[in-house]
Protein backbone atom coordinates (compact mmCIF):
# COMPACT_ATOMS: atom_id res chain seq x y z
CA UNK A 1 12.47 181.11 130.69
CA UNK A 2 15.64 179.41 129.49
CA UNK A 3 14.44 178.08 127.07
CA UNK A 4 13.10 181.99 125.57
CA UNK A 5 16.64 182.89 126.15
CA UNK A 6 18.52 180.01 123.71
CA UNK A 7 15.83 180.95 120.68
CA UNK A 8 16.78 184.38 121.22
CA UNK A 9 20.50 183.58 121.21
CA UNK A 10 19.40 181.17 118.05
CA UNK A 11 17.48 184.20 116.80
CA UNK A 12 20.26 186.80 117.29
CA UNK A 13 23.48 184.04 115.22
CA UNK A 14 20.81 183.23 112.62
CA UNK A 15 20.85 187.01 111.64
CA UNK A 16 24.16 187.56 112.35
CA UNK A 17 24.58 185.15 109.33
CA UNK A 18 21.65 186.92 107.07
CA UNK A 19 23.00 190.49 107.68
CA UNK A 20 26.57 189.46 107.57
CA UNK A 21 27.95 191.61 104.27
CA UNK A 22 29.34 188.81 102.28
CA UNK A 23 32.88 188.74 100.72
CA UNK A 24 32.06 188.82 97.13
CA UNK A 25 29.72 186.66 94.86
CA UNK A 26 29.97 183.16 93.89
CA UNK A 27 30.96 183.01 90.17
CA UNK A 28 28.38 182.18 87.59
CA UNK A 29 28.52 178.30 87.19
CA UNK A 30 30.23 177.20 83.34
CA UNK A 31 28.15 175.99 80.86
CA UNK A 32 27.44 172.43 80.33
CA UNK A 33 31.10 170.30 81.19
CA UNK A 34 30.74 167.98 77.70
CA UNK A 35 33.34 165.71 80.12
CA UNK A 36 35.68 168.48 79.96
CA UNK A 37 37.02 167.49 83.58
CA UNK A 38 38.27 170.97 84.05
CA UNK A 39 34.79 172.67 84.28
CA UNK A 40 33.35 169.67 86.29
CA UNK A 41 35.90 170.16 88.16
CA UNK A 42 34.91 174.11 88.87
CA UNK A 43 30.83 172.92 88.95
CA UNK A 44 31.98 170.71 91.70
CA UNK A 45 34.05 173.64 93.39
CA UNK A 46 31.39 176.02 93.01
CA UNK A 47 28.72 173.48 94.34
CA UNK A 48 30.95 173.58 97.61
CA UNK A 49 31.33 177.55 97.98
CA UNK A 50 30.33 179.09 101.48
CA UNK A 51 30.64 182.25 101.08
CA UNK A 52 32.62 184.23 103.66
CA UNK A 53 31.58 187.84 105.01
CA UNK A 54 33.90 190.73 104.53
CA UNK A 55 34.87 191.16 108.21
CA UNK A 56 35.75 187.11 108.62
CA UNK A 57 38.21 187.25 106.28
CA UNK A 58 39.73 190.75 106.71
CA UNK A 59 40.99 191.87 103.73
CA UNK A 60 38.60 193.63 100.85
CA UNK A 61 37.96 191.85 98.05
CA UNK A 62 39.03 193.22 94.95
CA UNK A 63 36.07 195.69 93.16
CA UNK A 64 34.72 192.68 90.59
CA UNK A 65 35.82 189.39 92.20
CA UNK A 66 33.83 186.49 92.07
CA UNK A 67 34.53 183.77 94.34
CA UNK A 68 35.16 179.86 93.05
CA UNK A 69 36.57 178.04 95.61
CA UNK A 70 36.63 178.47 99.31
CA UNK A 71 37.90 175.79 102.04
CA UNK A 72 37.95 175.23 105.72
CA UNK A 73 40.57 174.87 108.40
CA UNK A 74 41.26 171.21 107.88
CA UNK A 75 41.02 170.68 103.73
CA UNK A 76 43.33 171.26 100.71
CA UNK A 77 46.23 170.89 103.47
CA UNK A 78 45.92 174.19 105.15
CA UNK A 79 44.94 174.92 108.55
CA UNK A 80 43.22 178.17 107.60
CA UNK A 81 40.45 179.16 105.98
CA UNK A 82 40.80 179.77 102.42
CA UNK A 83 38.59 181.94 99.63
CA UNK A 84 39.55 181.89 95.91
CA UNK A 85 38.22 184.66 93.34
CA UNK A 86 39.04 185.81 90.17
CA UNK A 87 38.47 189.31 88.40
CA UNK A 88 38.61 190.80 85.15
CA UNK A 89 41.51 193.66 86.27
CA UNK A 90 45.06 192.45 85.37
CA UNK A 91 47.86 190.86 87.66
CA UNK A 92 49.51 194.15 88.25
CA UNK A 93 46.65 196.77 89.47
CA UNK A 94 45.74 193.73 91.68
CA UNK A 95 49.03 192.91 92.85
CA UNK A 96 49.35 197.08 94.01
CA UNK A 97 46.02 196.78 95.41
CA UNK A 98 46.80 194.19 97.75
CA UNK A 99 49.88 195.72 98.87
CA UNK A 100 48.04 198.60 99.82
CA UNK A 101 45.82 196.54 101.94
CA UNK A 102 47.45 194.91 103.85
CA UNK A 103 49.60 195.89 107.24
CA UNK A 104 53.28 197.47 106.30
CA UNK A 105 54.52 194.18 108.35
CA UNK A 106 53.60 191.65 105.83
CA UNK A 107 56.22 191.12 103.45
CA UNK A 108 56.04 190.75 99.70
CA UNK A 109 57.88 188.51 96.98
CA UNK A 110 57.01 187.29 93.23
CA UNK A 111 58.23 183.75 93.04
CA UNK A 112 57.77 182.08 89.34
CA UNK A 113 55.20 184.61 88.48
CA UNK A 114 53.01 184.12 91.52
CA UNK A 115 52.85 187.64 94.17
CA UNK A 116 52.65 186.28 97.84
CA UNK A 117 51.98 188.85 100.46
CA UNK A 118 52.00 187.54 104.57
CA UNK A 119 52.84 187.69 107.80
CA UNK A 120 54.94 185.03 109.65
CA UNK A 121 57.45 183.28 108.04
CA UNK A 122 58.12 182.68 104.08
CA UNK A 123 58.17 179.07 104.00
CA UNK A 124 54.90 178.81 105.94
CA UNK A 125 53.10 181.48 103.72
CA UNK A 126 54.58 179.16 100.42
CA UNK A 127 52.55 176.43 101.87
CA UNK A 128 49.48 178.02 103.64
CA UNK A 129 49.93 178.03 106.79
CA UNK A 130 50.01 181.66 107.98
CA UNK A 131 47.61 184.18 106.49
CA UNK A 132 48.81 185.14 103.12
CA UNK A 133 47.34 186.32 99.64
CA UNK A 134 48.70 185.09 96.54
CA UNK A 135 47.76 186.37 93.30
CA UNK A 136 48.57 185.06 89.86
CA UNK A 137 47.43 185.01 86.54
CA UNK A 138 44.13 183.81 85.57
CA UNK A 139 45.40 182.10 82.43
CA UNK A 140 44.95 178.50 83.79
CA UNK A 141 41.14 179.18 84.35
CA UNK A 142 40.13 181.00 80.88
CA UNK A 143 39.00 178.18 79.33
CA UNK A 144 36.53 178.30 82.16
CA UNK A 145 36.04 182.04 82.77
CA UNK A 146 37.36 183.40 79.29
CA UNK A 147 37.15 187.23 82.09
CA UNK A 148 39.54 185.85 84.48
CA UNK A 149 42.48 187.82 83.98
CA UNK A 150 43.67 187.36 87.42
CA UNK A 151 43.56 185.03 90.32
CA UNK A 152 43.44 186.26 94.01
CA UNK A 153 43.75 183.42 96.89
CA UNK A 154 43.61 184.62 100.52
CA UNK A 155 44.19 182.56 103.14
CA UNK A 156 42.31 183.59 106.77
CA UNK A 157 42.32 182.90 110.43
């Protein structure tokens, strides 16, 4: 009898997991790298996406995104969990959008070109520590992505 009970429990996570609506889709993988260590660089990024589901992460996604790097508590110096997209709308119709989404307590600031919206204090939303979004300008990943105009990065409990 116990052991019935831990497959269904097994049963009922595993399609937690398959029904879970995810947070957006992984971004189409570049073409071939020609030791251009930029796109190895996203292959290898892309290679290492799990994709999160809408409700872990709590904020929408914005209508488009495609996700290229995600991260767990623990990695890229952060003790949150992390998901990284890009989208074809520009900087400011995503920057509004975000503000709209999230709670009237997080605060907002632009600081050298990159929006930051969080809750907690400033200093630990600058380096990833509280949850936060920061969007910028997709301009350093075009060469990649020639449609990403601009770069969302939320960071998640």
């Amino acid at each position: 009898m116990i052991t019935m009970k831990y497959l269904l429990i097994f049963v009922l996570i595993g399609l937690h997991f398959i029904i879970a609506d995810p947070f957006a889709p992984k971004a189409d993988k570049p073409g071939n790298p020609n030791n251009d260590a930029d796109i190895t660089l996203a292959i290898t990024f892309l290679d290492n996406v799990i994709v999160p589901d809408k409700e872990s992460v709590g904020l929408p996604p914005y209508g488009g995104a495609k996700i290229f790097q995600t991260s767990k508590p623990g990695e890229l110096g952060s003790d949150l969990y992390m998901v990284r997209t890009f989208t074809e709308e520009n900087l400011e119709k995503v920057v509004e959008f975000y503000r709209q989404q999230v709670p009237d307590s997080w605060d907002y600031k632009e600081f050298y070109g990159i929006h930051y919206l969080w809750t907690g204090d400033e200093m630990d939303a600058m380096m990833a520590k509280v949850p936060s979004v920061q969007i910028s300008s997709g301009d350093d990943f075009k060469n990649i992505w020639p449609e990403a105009n601009t770069v969302v990065v939320i960071y998640y409990e």
